[in-house]
Each structure stands twice: as structure tokens, then as C-alpha cells.
N, C-alpha and C. Protein backbone atom coordinates (compact mmCIF):
# COMPACT_ATOMS: atom_id res chain seq x y z
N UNK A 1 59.90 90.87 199.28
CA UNK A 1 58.58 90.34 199.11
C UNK A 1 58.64 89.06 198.29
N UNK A 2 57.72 88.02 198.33
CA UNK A 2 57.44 86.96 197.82
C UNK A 2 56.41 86.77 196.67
N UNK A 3 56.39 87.27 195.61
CA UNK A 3 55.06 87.42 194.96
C UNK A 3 54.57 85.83 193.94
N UNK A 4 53.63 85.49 194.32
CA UNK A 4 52.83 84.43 193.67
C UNK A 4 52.12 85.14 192.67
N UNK A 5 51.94 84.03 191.15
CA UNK A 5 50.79 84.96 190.58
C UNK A 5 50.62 83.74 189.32
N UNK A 6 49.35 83.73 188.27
CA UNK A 6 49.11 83.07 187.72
C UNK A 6 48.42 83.79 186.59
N UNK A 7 48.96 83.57 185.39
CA UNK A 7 48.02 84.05 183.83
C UNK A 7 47.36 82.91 183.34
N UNK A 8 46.12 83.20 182.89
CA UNK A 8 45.06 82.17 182.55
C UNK A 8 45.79 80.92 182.70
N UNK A 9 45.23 80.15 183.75
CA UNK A 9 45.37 79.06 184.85
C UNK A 9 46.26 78.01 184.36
N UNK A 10 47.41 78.89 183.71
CA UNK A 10 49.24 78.53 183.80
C UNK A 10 49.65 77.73 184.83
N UNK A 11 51.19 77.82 184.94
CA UNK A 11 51.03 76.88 186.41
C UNK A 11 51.80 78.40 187.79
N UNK A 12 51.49 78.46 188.48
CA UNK A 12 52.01 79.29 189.68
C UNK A 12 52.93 79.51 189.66
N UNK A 13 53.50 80.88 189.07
CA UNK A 13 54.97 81.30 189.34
C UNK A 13 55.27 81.85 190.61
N UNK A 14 56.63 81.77 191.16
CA UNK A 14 56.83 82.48 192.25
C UNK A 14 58.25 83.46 192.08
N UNK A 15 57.92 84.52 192.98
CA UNK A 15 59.21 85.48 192.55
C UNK A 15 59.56 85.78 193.69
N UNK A 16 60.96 85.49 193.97
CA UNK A 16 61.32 85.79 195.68
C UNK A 16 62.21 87.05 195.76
N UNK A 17 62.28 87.80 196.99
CA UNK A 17 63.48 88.56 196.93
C UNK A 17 62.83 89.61 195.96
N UNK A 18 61.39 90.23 195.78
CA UNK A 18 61.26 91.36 195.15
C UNK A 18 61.30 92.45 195.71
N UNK A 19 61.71 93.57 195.01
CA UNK A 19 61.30 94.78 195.49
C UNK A 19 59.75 95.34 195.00
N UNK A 20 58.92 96.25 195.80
CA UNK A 20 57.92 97.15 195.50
C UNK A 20 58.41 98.55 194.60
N UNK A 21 57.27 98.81 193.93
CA UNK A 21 56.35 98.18 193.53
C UNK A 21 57.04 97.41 192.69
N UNK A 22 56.51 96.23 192.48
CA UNK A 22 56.47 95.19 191.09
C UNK A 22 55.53 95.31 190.25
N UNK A 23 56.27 95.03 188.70
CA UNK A 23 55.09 95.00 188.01
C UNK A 23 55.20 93.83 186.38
N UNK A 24 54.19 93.20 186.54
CA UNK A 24 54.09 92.10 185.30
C UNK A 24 53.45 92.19 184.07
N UNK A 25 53.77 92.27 183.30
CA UNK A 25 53.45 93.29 182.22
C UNK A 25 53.40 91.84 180.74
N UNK A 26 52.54 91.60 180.53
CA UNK A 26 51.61 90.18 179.86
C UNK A 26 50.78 90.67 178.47
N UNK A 27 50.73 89.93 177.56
CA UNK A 27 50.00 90.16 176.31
C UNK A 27 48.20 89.75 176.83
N UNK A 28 47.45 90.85 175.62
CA UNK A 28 45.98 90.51 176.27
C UNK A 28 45.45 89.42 175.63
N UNK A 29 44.68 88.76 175.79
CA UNK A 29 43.65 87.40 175.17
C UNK A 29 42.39 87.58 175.59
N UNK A 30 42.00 87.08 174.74
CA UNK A 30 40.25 87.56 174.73
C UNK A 30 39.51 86.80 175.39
N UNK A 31 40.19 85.50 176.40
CA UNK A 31 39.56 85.48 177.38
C UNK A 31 41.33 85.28 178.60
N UNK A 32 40.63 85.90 179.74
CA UNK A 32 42.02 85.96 180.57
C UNK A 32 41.64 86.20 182.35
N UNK A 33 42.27 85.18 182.64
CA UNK A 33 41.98 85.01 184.41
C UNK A 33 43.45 85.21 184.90
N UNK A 34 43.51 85.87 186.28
CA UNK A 34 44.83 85.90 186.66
C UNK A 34 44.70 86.15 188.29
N UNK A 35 45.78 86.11 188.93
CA UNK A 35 45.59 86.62 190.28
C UNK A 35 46.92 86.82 190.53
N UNK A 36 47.25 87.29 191.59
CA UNK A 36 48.57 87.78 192.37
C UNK A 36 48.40 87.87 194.07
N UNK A 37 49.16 86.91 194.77
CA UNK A 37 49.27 86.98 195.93
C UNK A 37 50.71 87.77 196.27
N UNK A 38 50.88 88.61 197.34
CA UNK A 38 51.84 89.40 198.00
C UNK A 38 51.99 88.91 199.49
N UNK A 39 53.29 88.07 199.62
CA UNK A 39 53.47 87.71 200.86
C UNK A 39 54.23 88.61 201.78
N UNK A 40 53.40 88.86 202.87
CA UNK A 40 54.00 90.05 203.76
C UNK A 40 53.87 91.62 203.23
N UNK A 41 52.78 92.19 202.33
CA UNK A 41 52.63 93.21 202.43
C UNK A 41 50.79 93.21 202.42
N UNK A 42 50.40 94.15 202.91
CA UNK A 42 48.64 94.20 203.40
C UNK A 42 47.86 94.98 201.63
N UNK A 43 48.51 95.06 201.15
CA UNK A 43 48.15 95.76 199.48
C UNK A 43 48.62 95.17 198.25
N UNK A 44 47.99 95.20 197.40
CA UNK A 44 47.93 94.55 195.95
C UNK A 44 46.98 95.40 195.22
N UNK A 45 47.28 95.19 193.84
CA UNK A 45 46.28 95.85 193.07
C UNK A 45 46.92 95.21 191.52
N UNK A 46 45.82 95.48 190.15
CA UNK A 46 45.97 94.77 189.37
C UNK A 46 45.32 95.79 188.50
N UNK A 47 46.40 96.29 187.68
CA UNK A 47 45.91 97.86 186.79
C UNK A 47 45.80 97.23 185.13
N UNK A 48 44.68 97.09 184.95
CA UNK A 48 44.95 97.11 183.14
C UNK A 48 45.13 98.73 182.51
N UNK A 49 45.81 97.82 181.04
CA UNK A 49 46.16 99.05 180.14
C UNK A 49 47.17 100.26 180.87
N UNK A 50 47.71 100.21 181.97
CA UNK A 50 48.70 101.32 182.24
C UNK A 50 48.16 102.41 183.27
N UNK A 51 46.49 102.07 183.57
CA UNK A 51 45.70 103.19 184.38
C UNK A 51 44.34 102.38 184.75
N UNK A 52 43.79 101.59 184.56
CA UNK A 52 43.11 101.07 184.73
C UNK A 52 43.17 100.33 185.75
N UNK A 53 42.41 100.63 187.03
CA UNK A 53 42.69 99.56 188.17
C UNK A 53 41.02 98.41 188.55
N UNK A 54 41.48 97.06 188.66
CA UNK A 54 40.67 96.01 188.47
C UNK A 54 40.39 95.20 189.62
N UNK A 55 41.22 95.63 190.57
CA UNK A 55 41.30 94.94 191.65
C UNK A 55 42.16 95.65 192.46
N UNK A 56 42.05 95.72 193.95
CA UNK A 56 42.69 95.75 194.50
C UNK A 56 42.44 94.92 196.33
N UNK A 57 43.18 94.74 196.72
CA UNK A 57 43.71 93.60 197.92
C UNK A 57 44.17 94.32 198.70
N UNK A 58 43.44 94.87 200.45
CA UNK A 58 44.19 95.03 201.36
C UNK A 58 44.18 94.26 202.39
N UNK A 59 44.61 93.40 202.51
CA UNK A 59 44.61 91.90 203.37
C UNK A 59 46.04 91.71 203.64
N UNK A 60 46.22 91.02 204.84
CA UNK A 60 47.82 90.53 205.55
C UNK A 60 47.95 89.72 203.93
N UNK A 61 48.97 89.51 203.92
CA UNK A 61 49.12 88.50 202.20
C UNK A 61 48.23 88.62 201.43
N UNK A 62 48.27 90.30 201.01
CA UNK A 62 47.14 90.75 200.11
C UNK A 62 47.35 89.78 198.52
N UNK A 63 45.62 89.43 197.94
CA UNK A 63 45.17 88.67 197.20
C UNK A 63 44.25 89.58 196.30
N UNK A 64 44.93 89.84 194.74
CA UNK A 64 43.98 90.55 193.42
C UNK A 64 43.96 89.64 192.76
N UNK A 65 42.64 89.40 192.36
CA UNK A 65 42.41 88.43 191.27
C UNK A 65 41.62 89.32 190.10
N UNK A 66 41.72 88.69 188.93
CA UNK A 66 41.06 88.98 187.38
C UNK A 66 40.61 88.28 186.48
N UNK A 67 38.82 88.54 185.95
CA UNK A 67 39.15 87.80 185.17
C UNK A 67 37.88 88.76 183.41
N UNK A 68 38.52 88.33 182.65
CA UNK A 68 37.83 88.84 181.32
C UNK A 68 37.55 88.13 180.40
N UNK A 69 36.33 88.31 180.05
CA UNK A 69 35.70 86.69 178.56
C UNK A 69 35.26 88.29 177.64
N UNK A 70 36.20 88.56 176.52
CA UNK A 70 35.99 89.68 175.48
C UNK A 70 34.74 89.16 174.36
């Protein structure tokens, strides 16, 4: 898999050659936007705190985005 993704509007990382599930694991800020594109799989999702799910993406090059102003 190819995963794209961005923490408060950083610049676009890309990660090639992943395996599923992946997971990105980021400090919180009290205000915080993010998203994650998945190239070539139809699912995404974007869990805060360890159980918390915020999004989820079932689209061809599934797309979760986030965002929080604390």
C-alpha cells in the first residue's frame, strides 16, 4: 500500500511499500487537522485515543480526514 497523510497542514508525507493495518501514532494539540489517503485499498479509518473512531473512508483510494479546535 501507498499511504499519504498530513498532521496539522505539515507538508505531505508519503509511505510506500506498507503493510495493513498501519498505524501513526502523533502527539495531541489543541488545535489539530489531519487526513490520510490509502492508495489501492477501498477502507481507512482514523481512531483517536486507542478506541475512538473519527472517521472512516470506504472509497477506491479510501480518504479520512480530521479535524479538532480544543
Amino acid at each position: 500500500m501507498t499511504i499519504r497523510y498530513s498532521i496539522n497542514g505539515g507538508a505531505e508525507q508519503v509511505e510506500t511499500a506498507e503493510t495493513l493495518p498501519w498505524t501513526k501514532d502523533y502527539p495531541v494539540y489543541d488545535r489539530l487537522t489531519s487526513y490520510v489517503i490509502v492508495e489501492g485499498t477501498p477502507v481507512c479509518a482514523i481512531i483517536m485515543d486507542g478506541n475512538r473512531l473519527v472517521d472512516l473512508g470506504t472509497d477506491v483510494n479510501a480518504t479520512c480526514s480530521f479535524a479538532y479546535w480544543g
